[in-house]
N, C-alpha and C. Protein backbone atom coordinates (compact mmCIF):
# COMPACT_ATOMS: atom_id res chain seq x y z
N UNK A 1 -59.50 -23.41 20.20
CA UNK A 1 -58.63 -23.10 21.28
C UNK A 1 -57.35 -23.95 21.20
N UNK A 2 -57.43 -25.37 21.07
CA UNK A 2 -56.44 -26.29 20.57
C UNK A 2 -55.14 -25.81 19.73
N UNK A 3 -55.83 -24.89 18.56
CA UNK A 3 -54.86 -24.99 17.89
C UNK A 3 -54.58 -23.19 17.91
N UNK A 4 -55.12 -22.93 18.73
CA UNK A 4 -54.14 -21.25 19.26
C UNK A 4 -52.79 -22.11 20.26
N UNK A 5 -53.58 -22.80 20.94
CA UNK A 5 -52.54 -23.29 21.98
C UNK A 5 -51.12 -23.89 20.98
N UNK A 6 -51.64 -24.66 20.12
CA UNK A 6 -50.52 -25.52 19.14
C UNK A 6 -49.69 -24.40 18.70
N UNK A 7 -49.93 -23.34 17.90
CA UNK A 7 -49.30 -22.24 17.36
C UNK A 7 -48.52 -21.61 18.63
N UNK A 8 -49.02 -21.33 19.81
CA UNK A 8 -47.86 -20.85 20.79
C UNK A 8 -46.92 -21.85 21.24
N UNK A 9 -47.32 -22.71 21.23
CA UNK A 9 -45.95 -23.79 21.74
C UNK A 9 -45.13 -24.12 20.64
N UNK A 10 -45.72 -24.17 19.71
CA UNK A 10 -44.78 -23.72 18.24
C UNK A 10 -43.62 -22.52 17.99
N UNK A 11 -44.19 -21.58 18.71
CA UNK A 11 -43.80 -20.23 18.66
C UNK A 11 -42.37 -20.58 20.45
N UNK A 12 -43.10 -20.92 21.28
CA UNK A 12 -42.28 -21.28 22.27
C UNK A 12 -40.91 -21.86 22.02
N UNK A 13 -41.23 -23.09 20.52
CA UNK A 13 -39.99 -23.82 20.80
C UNK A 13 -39.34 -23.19 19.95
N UNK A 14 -39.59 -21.87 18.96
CA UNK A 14 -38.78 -21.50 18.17
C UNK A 14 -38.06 -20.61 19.46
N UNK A 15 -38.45 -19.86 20.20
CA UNK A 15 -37.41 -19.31 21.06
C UNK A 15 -37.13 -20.22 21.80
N UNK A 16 -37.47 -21.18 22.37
CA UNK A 16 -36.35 -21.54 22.75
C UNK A 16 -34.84 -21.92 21.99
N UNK A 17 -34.92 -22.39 20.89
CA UNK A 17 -33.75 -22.28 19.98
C UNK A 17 -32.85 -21.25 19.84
N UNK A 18 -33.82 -19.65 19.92
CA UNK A 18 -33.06 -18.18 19.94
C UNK A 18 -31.37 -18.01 20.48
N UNK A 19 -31.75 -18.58 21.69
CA UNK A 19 -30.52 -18.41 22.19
C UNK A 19 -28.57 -19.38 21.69
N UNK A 20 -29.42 -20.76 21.31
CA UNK A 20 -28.35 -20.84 20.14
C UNK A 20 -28.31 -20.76 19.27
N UNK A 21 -29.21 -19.96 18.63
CA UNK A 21 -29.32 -18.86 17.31
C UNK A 21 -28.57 -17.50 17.82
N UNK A 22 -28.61 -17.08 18.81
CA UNK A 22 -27.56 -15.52 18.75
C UNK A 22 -26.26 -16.19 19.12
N UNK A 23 -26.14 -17.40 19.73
CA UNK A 23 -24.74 -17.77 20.07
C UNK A 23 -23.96 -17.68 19.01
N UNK A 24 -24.41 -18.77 17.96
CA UNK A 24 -23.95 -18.97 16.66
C UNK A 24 -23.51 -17.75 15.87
N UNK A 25 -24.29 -16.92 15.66
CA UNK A 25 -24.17 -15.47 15.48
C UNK A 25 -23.23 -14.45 15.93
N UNK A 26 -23.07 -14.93 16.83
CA UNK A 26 -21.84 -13.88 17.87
C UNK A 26 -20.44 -14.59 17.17
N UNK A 27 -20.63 -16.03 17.29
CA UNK A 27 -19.25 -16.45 16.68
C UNK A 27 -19.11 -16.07 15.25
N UNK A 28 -20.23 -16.03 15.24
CA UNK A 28 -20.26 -15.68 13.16
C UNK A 28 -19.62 -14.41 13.42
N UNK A 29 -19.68 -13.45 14.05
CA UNK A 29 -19.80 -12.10 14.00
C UNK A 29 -18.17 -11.86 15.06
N UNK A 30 -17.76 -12.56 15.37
CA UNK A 30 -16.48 -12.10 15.69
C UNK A 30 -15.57 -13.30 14.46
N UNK A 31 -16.07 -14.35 14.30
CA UNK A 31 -15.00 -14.60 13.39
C UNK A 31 -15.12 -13.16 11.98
N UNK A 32 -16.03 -12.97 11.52
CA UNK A 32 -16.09 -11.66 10.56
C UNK A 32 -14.98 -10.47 11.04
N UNK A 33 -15.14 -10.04 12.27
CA UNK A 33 -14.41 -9.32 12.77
C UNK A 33 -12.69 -9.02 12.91
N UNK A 34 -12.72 -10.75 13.25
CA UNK A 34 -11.09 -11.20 13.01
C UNK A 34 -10.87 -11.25 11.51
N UNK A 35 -11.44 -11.33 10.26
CA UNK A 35 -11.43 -11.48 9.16
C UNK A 35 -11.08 -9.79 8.25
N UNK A 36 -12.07 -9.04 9.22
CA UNK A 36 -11.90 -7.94 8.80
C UNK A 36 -10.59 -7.19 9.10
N UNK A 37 -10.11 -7.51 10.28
CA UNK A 37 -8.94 -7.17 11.02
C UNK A 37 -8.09 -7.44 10.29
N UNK A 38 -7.86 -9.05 10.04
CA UNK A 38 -6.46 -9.28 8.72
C UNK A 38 -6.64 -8.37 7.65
N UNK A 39 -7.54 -8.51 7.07
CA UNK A 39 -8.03 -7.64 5.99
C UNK A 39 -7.42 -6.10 6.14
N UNK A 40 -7.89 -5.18 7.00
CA UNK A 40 -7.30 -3.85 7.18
C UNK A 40 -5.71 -4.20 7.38
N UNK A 41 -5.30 -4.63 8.34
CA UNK A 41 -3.43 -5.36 8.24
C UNK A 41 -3.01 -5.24 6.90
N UNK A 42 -3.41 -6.45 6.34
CA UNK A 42 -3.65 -6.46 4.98
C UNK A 42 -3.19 -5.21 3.97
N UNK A 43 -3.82 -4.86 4.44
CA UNK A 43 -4.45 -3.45 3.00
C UNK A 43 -3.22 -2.29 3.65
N UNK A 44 -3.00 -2.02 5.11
CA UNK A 44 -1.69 -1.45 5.49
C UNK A 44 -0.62 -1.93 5.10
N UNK A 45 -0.48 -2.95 5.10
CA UNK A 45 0.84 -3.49 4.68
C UNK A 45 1.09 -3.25 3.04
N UNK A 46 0.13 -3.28 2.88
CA UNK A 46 0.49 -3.04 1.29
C UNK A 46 0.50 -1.49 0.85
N UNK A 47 -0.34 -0.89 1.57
CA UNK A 47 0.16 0.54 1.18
C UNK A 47 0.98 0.94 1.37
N UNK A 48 2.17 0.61 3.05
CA UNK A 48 3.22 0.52 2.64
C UNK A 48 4.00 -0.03 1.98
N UNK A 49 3.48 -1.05 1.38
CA UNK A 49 5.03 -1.37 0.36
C UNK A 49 5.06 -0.54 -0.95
N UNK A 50 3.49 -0.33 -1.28
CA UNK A 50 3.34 0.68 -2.50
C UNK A 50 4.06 1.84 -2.20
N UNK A 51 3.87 2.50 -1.09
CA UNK A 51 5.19 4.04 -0.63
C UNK A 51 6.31 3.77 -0.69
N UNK A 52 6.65 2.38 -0.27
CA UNK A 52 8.26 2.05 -0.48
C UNK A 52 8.20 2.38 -1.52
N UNK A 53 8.09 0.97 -2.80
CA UNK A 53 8.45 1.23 -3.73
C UNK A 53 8.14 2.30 -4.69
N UNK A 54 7.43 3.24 -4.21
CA UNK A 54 7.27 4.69 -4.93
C UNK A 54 8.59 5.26 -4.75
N UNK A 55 8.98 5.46 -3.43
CA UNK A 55 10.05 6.05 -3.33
C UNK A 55 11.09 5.07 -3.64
N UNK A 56 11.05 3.96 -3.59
CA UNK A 56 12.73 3.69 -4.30
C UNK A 56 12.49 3.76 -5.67
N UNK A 57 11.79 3.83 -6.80
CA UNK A 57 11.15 4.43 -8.18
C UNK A 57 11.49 6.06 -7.56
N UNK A 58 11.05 6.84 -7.03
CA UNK A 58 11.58 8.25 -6.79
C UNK A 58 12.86 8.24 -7.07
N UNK A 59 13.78 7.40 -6.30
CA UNK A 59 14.91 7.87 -5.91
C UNK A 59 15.77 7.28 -6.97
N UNK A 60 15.62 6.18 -7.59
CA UNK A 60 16.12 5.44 -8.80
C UNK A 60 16.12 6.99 -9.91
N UNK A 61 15.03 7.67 -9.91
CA UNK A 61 14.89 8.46 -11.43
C UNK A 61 16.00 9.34 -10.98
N UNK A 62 15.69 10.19 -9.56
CA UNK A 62 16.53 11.08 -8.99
C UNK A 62 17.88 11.04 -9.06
N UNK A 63 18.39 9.72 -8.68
CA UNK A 63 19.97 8.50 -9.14
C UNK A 63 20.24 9.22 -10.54
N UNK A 64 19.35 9.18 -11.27
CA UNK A 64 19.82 8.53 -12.62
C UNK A 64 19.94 10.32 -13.40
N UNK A 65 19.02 11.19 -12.34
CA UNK A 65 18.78 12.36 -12.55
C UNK A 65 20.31 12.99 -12.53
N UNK A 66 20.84 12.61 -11.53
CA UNK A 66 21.66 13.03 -10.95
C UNK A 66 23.17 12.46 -11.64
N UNK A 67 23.42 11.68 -12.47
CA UNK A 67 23.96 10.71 -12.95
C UNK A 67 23.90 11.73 -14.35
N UNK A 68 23.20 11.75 -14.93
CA UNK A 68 23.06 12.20 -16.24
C UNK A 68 23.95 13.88 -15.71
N UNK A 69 23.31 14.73 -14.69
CA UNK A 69 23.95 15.71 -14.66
C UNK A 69 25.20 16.14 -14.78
N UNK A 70 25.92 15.04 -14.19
CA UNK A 70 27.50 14.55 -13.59
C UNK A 70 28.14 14.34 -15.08
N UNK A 71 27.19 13.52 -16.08
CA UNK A 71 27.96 13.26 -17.46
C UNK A 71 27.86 14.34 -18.23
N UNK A 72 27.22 15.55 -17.99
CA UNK A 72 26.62 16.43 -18.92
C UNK A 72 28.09 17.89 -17.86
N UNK A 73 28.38 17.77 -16.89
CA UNK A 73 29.21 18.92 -16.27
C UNK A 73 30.60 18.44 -16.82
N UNK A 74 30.68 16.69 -16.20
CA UNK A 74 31.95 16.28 -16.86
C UNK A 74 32.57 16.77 -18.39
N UNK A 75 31.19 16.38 -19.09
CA UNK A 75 31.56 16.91 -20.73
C UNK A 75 31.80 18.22 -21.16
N UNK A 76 31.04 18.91 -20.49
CA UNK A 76 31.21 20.70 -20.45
C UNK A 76 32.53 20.86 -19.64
N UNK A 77 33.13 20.18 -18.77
CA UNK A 77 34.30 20.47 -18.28
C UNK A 77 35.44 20.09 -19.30
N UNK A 78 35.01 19.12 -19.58
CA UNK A 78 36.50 18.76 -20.63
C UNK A 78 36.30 19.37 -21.83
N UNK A 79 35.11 20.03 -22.29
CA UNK A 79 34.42 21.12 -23.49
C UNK A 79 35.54 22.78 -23.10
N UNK A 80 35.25 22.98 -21.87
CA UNK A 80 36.04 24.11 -21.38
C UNK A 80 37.54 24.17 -21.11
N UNK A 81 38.40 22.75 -21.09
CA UNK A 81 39.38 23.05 -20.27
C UNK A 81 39.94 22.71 -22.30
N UNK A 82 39.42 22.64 -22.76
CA UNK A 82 39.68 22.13 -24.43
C UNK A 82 39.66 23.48 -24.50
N UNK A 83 38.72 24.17 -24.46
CA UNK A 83 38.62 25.67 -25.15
C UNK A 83 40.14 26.82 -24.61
N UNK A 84 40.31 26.17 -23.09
CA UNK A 84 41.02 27.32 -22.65
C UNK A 84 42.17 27.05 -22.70
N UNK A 85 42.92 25.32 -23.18
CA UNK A 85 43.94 25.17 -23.52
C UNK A 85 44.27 25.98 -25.25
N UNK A 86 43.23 26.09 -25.88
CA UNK A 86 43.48 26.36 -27.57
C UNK A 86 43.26 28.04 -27.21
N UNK A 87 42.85 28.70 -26.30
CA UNK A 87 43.22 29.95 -25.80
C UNK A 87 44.40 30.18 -25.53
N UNK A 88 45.03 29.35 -25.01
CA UNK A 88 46.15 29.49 -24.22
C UNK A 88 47.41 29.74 -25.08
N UNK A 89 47.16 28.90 -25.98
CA UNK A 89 48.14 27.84 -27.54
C UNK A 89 48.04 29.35 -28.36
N UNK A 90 46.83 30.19 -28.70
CA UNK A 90 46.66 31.40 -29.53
C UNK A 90 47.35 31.98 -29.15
N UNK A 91 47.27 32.35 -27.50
CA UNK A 91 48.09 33.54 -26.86
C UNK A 91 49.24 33.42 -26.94
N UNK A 92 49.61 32.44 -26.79
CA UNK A 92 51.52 32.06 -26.68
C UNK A 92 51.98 32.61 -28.51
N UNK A 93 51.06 32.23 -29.98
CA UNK A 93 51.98 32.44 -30.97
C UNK A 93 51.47 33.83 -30.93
């Protein structure tokens, strides 16, 4: 009988501890929480900067897209106004 009794008061003083065993726990479990929180922040912030710089990489090629076009009309323009001056030069002799 002694030592049923010993094993429950054993058992007693482990709950009594319980309760600053879930305390501890709760703080464990909201500091995790706040951890996770930076974390998602985190991971937003960076996906936007990855979209930024996608699009300023977009818009750089597009620039340059657009750039190349300008040297390629320019040259066909001075290709044409060449052709229609030596048109011009035929017609006159």
């Amino acid at each position: 009988m002694k030592e049923k009794l010993d094993i429950i008061l054993e058992q007693l003083k482990k709950l009594q501890s319980l309760p600053s065993q879930i305390e501890a726990m709760q703080k464990e479990l909201k500091s995790l929480k706040g951890a996770v929180t930076d974390m998602a922040e985190s991971t937003e912030f960076m996906e936007n900067e990855v979209d930024r710089v996608k699009e300023s990489v977009k818009n750089k090629a597009e620039k340059e897209q657009v750039d190349l076009l300008k040297d390629s009309l320019s040259k066909m323009e001075e290709s044409m106004t060449r052709k229609i001056e030596d048109f011009e030069n035929r017609s006159r002799r």
